[in-house]
N, C-alpha and C. Protein backbone atom coordinates (compact mmCIF):
# COMPACT_ATOMS: atom_id res chain seq x y z
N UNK A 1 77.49 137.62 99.40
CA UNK A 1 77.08 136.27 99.10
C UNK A 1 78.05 135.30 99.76
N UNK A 2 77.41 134.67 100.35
CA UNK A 2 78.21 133.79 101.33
C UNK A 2 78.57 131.90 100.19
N UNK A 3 79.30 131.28 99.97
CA UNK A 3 79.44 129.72 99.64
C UNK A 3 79.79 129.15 100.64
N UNK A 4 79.56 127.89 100.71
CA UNK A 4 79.25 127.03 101.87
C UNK A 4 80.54 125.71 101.55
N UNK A 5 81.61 125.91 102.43
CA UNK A 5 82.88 124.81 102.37
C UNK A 5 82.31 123.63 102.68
N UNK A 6 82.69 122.42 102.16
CA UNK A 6 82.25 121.56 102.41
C UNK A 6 83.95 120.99 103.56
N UNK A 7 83.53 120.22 104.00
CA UNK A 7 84.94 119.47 104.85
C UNK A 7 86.21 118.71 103.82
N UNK A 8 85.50 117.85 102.96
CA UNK A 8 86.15 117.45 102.32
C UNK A 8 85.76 117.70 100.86
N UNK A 9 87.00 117.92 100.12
CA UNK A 9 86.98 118.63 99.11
C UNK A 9 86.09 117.80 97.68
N UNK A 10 85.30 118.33 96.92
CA UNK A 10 84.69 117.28 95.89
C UNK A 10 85.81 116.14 94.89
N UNK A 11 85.64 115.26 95.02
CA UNK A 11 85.94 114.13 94.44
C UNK A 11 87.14 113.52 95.28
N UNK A 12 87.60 114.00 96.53
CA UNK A 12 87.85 112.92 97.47
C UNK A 12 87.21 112.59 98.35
N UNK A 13 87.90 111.59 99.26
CA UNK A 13 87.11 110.58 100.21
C UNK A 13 87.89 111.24 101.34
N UNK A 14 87.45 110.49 102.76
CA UNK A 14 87.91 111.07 103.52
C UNK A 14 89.53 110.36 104.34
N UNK A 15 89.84 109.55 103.58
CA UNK A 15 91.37 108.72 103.45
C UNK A 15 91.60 109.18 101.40
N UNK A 16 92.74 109.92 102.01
CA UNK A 16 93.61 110.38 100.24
C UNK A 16 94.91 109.98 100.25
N UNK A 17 95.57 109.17 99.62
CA UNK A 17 96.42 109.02 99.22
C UNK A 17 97.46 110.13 99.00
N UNK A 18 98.48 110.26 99.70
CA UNK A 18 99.10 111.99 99.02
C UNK A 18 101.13 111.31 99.40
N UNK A 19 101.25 110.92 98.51
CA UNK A 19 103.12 110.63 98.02
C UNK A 19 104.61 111.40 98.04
N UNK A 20 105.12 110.81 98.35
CA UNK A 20 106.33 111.70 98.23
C UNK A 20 107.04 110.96 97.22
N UNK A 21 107.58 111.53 96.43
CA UNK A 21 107.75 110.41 95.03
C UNK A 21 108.96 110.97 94.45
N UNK A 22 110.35 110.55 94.45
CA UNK A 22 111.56 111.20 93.51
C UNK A 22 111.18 110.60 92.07
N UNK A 23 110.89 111.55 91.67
CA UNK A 23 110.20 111.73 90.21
C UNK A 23 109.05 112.03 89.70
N UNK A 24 108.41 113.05 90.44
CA UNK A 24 106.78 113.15 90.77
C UNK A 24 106.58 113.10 89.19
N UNK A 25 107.32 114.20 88.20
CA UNK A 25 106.56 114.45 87.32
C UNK A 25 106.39 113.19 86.33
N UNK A 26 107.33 112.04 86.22
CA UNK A 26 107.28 111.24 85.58
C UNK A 26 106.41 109.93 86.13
N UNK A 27 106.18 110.06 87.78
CA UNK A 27 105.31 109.22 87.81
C UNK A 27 103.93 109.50 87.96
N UNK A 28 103.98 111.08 87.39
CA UNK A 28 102.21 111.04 86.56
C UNK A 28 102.52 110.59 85.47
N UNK A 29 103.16 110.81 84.54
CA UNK A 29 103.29 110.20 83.38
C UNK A 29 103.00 108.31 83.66
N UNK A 30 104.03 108.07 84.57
CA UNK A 30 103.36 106.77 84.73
C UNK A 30 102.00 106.16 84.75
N UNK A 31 101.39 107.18 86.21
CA UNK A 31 100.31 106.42 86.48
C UNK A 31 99.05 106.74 85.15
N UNK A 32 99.39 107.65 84.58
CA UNK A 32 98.34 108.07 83.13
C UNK A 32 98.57 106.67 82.47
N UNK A 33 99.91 106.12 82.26
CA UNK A 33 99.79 104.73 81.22
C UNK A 33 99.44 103.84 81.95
N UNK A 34 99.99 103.04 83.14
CA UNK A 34 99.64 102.32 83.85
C UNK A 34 98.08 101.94 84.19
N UNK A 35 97.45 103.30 84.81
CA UNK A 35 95.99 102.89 85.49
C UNK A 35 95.12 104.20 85.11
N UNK A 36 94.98 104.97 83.68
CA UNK A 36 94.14 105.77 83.14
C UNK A 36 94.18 107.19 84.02
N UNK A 37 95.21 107.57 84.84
CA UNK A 37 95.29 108.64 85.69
C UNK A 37 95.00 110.04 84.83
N UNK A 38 94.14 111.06 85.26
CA UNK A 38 94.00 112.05 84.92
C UNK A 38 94.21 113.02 85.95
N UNK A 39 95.61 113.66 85.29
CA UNK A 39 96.16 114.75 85.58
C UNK A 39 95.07 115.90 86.16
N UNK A 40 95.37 116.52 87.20
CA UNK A 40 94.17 117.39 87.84
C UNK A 40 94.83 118.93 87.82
N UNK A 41 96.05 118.69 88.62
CA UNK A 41 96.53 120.09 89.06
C UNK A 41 98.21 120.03 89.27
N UNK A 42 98.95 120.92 88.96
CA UNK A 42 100.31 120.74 89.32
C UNK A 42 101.13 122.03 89.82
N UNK A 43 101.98 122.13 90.87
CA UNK A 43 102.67 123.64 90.83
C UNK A 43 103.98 123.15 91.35
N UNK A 44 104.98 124.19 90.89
CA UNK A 44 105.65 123.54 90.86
C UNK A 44 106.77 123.88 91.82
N UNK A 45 107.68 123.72 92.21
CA UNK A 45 108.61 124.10 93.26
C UNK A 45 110.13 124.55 92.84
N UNK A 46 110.99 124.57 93.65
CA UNK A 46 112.24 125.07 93.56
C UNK A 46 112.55 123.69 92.91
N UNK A 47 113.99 124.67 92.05
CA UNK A 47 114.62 123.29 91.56
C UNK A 47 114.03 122.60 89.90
N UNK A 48 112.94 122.92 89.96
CA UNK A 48 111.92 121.92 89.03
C UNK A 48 111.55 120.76 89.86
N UNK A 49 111.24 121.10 90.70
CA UNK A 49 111.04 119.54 91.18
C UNK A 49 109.30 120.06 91.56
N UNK A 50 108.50 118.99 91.83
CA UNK A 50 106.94 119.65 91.52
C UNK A 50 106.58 119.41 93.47
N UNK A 51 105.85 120.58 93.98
CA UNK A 51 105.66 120.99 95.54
C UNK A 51 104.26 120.19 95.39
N UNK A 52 103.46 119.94 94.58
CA UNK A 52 102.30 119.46 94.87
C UNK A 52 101.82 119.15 93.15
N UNK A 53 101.00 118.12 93.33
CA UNK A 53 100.17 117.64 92.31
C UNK A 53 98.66 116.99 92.55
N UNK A 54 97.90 116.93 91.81
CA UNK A 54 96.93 116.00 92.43
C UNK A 54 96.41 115.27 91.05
N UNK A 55 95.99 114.17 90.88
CA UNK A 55 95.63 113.51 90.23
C UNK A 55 94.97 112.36 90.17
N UNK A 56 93.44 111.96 88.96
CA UNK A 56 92.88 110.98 89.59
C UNK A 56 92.45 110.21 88.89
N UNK A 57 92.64 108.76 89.98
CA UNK A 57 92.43 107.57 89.35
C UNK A 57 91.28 106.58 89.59
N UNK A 58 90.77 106.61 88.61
CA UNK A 58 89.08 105.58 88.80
C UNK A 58 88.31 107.12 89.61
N UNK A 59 87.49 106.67 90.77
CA UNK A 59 87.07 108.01 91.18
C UNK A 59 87.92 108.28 92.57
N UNK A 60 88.90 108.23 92.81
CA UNK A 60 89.82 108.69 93.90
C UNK A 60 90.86 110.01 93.39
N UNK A 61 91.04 110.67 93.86
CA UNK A 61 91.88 111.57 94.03
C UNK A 61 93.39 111.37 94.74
N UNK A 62 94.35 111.30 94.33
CA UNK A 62 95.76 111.17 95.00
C UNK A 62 96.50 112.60 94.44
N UNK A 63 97.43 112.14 95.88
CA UNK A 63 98.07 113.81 95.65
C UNK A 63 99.04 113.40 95.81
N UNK A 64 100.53 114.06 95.38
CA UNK A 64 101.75 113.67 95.45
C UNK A 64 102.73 114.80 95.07
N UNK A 65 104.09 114.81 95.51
CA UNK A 65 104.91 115.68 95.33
C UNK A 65 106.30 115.02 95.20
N UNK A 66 107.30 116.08 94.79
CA UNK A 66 108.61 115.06 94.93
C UNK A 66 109.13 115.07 96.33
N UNK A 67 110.01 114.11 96.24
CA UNK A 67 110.72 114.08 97.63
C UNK A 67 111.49 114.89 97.71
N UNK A 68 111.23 115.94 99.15
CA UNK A 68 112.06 116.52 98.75
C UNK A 68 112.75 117.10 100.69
N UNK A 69 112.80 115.47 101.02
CA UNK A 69 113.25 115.09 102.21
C UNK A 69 114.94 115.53 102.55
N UNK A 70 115.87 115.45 101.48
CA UNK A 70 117.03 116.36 101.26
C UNK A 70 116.74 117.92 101.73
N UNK A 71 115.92 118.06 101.32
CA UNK A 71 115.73 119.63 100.85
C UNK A 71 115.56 120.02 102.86
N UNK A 72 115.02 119.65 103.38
CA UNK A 72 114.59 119.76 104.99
C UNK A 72 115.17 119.14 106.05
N UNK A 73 116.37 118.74 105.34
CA UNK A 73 117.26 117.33 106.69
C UNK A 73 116.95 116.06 106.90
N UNK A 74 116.04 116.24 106.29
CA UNK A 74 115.07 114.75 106.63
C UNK A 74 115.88 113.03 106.03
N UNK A 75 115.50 111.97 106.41
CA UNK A 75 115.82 111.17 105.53
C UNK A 75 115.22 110.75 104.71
N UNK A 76 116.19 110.03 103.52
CA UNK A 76 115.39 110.00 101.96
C UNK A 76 114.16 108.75 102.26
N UNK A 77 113.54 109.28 101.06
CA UNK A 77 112.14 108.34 100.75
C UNK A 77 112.51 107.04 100.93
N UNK A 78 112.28 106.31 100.91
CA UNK A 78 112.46 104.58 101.29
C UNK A 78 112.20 103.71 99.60
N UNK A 79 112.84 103.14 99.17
CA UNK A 79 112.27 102.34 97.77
C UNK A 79 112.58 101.16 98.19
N UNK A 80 110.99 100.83 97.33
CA UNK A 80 111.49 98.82 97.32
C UNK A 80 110.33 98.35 98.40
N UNK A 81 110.34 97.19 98.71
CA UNK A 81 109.14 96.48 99.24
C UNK A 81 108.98 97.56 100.63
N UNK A 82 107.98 98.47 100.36
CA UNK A 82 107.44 99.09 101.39
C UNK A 82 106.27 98.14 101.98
N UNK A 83 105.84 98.57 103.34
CA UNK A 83 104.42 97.82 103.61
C UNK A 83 103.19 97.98 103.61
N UNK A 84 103.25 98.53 102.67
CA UNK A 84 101.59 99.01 101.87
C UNK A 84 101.50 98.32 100.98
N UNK A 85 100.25 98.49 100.37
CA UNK A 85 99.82 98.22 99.10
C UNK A 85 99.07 99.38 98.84
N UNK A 86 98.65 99.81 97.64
CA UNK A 86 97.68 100.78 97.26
C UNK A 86 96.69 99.80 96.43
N UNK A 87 95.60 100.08 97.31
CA UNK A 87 94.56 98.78 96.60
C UNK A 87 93.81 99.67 95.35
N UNK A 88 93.03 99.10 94.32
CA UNK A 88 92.59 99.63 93.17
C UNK A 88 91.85 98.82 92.70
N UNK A 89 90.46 98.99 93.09
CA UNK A 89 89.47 98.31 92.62
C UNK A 89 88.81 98.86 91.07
N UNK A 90 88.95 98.06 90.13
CA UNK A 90 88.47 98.25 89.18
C UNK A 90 87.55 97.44 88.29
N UNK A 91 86.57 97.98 87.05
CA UNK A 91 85.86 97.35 86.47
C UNK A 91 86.50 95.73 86.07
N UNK A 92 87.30 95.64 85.65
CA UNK A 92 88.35 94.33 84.55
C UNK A 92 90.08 94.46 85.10
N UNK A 93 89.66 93.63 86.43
CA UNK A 93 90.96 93.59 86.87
C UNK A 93 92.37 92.98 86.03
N UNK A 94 92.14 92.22 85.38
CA UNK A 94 92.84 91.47 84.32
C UNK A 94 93.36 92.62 83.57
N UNK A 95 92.52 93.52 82.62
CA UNK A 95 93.08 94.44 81.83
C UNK A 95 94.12 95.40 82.35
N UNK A 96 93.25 95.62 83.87
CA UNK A 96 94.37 96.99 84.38
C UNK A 96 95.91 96.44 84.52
N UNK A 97 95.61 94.71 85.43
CA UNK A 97 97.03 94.39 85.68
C UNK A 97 98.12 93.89 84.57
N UNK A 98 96.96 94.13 83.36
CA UNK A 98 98.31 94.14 82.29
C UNK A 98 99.03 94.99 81.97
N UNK A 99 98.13 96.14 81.67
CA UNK A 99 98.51 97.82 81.39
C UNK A 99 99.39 97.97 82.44
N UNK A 100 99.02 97.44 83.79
CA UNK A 100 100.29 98.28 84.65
C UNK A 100 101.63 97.45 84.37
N UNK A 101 101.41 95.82 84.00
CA UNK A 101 102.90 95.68 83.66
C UNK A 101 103.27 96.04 82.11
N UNK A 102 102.30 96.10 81.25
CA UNK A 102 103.03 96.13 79.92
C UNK A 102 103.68 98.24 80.31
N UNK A 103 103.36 99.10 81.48
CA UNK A 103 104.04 100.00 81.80
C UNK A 103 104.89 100.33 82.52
N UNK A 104 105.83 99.09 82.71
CA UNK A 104 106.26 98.79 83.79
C UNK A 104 106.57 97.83 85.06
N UNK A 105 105.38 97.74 85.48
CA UNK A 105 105.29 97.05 86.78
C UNK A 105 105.91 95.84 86.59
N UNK A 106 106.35 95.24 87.86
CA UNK A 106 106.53 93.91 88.10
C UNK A 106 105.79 93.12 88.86
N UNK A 107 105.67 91.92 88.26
CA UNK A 107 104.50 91.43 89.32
C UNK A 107 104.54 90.71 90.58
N UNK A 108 104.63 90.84 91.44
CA UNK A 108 104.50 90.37 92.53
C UNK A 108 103.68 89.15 93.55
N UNK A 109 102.65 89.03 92.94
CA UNK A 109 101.79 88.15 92.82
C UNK A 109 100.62 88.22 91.67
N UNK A 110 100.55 86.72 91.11
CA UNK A 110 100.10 86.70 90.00
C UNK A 110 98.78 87.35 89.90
N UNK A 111 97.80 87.75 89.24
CA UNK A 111 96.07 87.76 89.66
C UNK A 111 95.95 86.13 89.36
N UNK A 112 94.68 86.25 90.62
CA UNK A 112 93.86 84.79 90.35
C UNK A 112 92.94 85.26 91.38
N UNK A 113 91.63 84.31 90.79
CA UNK A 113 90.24 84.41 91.76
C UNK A 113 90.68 83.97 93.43
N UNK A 114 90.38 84.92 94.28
CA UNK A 114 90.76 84.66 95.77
C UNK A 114 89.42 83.83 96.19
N UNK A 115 89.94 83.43 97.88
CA UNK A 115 88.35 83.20 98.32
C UNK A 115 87.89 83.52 98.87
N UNK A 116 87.95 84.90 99.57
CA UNK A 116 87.27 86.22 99.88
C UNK A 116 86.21 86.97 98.53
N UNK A 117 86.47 86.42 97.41
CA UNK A 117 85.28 87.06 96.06
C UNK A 117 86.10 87.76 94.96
N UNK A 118 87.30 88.33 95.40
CA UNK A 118 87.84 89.24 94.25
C UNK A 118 88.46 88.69 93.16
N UNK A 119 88.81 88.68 92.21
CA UNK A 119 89.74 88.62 91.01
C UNK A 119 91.00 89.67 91.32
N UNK A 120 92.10 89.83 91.78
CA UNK A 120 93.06 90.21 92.67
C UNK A 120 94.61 89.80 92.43
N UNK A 121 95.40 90.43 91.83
CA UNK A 121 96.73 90.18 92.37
C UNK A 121 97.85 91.47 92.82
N UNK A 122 98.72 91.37 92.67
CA UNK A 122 99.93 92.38 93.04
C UNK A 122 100.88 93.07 91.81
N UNK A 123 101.24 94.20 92.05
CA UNK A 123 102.33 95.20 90.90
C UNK A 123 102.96 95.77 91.86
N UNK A 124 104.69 95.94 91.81
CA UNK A 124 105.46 96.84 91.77
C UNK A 124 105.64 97.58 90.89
N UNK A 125 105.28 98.97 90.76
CA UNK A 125 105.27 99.59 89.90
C UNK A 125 107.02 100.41 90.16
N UNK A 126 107.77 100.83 89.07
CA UNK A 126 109.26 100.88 88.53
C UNK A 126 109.61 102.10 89.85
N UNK A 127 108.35 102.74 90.40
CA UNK A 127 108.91 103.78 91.92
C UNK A 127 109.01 103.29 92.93
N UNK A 128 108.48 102.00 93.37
CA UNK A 128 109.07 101.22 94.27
C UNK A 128 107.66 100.95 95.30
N UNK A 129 106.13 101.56 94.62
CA UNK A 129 104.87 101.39 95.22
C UNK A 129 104.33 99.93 94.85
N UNK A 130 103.66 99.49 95.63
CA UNK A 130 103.04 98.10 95.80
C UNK A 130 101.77 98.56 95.15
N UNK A 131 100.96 97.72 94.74
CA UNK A 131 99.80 97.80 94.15
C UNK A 131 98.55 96.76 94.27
N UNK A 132 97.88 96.23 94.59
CA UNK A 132 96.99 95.38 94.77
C UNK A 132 95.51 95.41 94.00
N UNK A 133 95.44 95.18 92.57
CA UNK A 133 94.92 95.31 91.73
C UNK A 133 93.47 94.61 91.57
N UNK A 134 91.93 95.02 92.09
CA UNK A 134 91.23 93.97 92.28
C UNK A 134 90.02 94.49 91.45
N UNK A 135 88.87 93.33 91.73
CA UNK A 135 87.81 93.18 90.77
C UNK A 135 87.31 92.42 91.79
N UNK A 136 85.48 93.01 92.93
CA UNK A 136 85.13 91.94 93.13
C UNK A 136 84.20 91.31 92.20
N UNK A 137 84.07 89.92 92.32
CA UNK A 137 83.61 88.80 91.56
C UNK A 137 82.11 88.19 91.94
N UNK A 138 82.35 88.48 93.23
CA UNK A 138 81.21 87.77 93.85
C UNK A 138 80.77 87.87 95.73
N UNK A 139 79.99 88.24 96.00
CA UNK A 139 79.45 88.55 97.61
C UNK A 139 79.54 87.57 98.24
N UNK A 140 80.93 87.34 98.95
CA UNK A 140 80.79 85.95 100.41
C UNK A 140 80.83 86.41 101.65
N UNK A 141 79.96 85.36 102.24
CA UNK A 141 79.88 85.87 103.69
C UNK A 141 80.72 85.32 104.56
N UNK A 142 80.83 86.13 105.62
CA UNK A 142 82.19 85.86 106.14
C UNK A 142 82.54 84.51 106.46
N UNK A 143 81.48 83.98 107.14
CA UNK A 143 81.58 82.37 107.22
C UNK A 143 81.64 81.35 106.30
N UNK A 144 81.77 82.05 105.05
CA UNK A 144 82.14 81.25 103.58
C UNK A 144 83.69 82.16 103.53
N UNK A 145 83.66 82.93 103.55
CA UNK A 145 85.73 83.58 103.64
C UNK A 145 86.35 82.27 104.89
N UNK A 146 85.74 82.40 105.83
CA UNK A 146 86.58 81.12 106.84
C UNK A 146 86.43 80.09 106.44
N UNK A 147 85.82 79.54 106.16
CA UNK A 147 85.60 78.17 105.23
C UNK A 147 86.43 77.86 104.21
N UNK A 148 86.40 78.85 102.86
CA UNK A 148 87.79 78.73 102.02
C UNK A 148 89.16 79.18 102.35
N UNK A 149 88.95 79.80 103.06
CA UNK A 149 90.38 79.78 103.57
C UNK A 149 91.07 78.75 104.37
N UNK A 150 90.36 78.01 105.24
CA UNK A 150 90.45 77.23 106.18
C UNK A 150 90.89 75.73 104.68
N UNK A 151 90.67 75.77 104.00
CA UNK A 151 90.45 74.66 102.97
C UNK A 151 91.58 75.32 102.21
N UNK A 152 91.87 76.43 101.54
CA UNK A 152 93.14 76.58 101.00
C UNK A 152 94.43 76.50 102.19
N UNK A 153 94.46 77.19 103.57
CA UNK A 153 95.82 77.11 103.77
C UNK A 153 95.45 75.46 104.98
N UNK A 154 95.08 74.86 104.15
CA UNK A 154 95.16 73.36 104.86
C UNK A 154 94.36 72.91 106.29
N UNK A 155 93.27 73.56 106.76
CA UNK A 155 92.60 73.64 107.96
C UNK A 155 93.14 74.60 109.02
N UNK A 156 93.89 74.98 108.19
CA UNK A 156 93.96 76.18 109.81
C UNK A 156 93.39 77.01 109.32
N UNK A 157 92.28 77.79 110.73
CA UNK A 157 91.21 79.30 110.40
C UNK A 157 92.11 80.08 109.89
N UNK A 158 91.91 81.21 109.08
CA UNK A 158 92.40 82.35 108.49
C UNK A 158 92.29 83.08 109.67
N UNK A 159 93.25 83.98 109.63
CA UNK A 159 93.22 84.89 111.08
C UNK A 159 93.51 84.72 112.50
N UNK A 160 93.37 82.96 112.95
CA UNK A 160 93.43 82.53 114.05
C UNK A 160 94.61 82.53 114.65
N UNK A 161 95.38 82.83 115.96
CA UNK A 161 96.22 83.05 116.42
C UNK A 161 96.67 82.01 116.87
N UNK A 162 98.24 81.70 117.42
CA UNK A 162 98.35 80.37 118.32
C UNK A 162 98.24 81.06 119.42
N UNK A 163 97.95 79.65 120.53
CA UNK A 163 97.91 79.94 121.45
C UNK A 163 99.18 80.14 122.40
């Protein structure tokens, strides 16, 4: 009897999130209070330190392990304003971005209605990941995104380059 692999595995997408995190096991614990994360799978590595995890949030799948960039020569993980965000679209953006600070987080930018449609703001969460916490609100077309934007940052197009 033959089963048939699919490419990508059920309940991810084909962009996954997968971390190197000094403190893997506690920042599942985190992300369970923070943003409703359910624990999937864990094994664990030398040391106690965990070689792989996967776990998921809303319907995404993220995978993560500890750092263990020491362990291989490598240099250590980087903390603190990295240049990502991990975006997280959810039902009641308001609720999540409380839960993630009443677990922690710091906020970075407040939520407030954007003018691209979302209900949207920013979390540093206590491992040093960015977060971008959204809810869209409402369907604009792009020539209504240039329009409010052009009107919030004072007439200049959003996006437009100097010359």
């Amino acid at each position: 009897m033959s089963t048939s692999v699919t490419p990508i595995p059920p309940g991810y997408h084909s962009i996954t999130l997968h971390l190197s995190v000094e403190g893997a096991a506690a920042y599942i614990d985190f992300l369970k209070n923070a943003f409703g994360a359910v624990e999937i799978s864990r094994s664990p590595g030398p040391g106690g330190k965990l070689m792989h995890a996967q776990v998921q949030v809303g319907d995404s799948m993220m995978m993560l392990a500890d750092d263990m960039c020491k362990d291989f020569g490598m240099p250590p993980v980087l903390r603190g304003n990295l240049p990502f965000h991990i975006n997280l679209y959810v039902p009641d953006a308001d609720a999540t971005f409380n839960q993630a600070v009443a677990a922690g987080c710091q906020v970075t930018m407040p939520i407030s209605d954007q003018f691209w449609g979302d209900r949207y703001g920013h979390v540093r969460d206590p491992f040093g990941y960015n977060w971008a916490i959204a809810t869209r609100k409402e369907i604009v077309s792009p020539q209504e995104i240039q329009e409010r934007a052009a009107k919030m940052f004072g007439g200049a197009k959003a996006g437009a380059g100097s010359a």
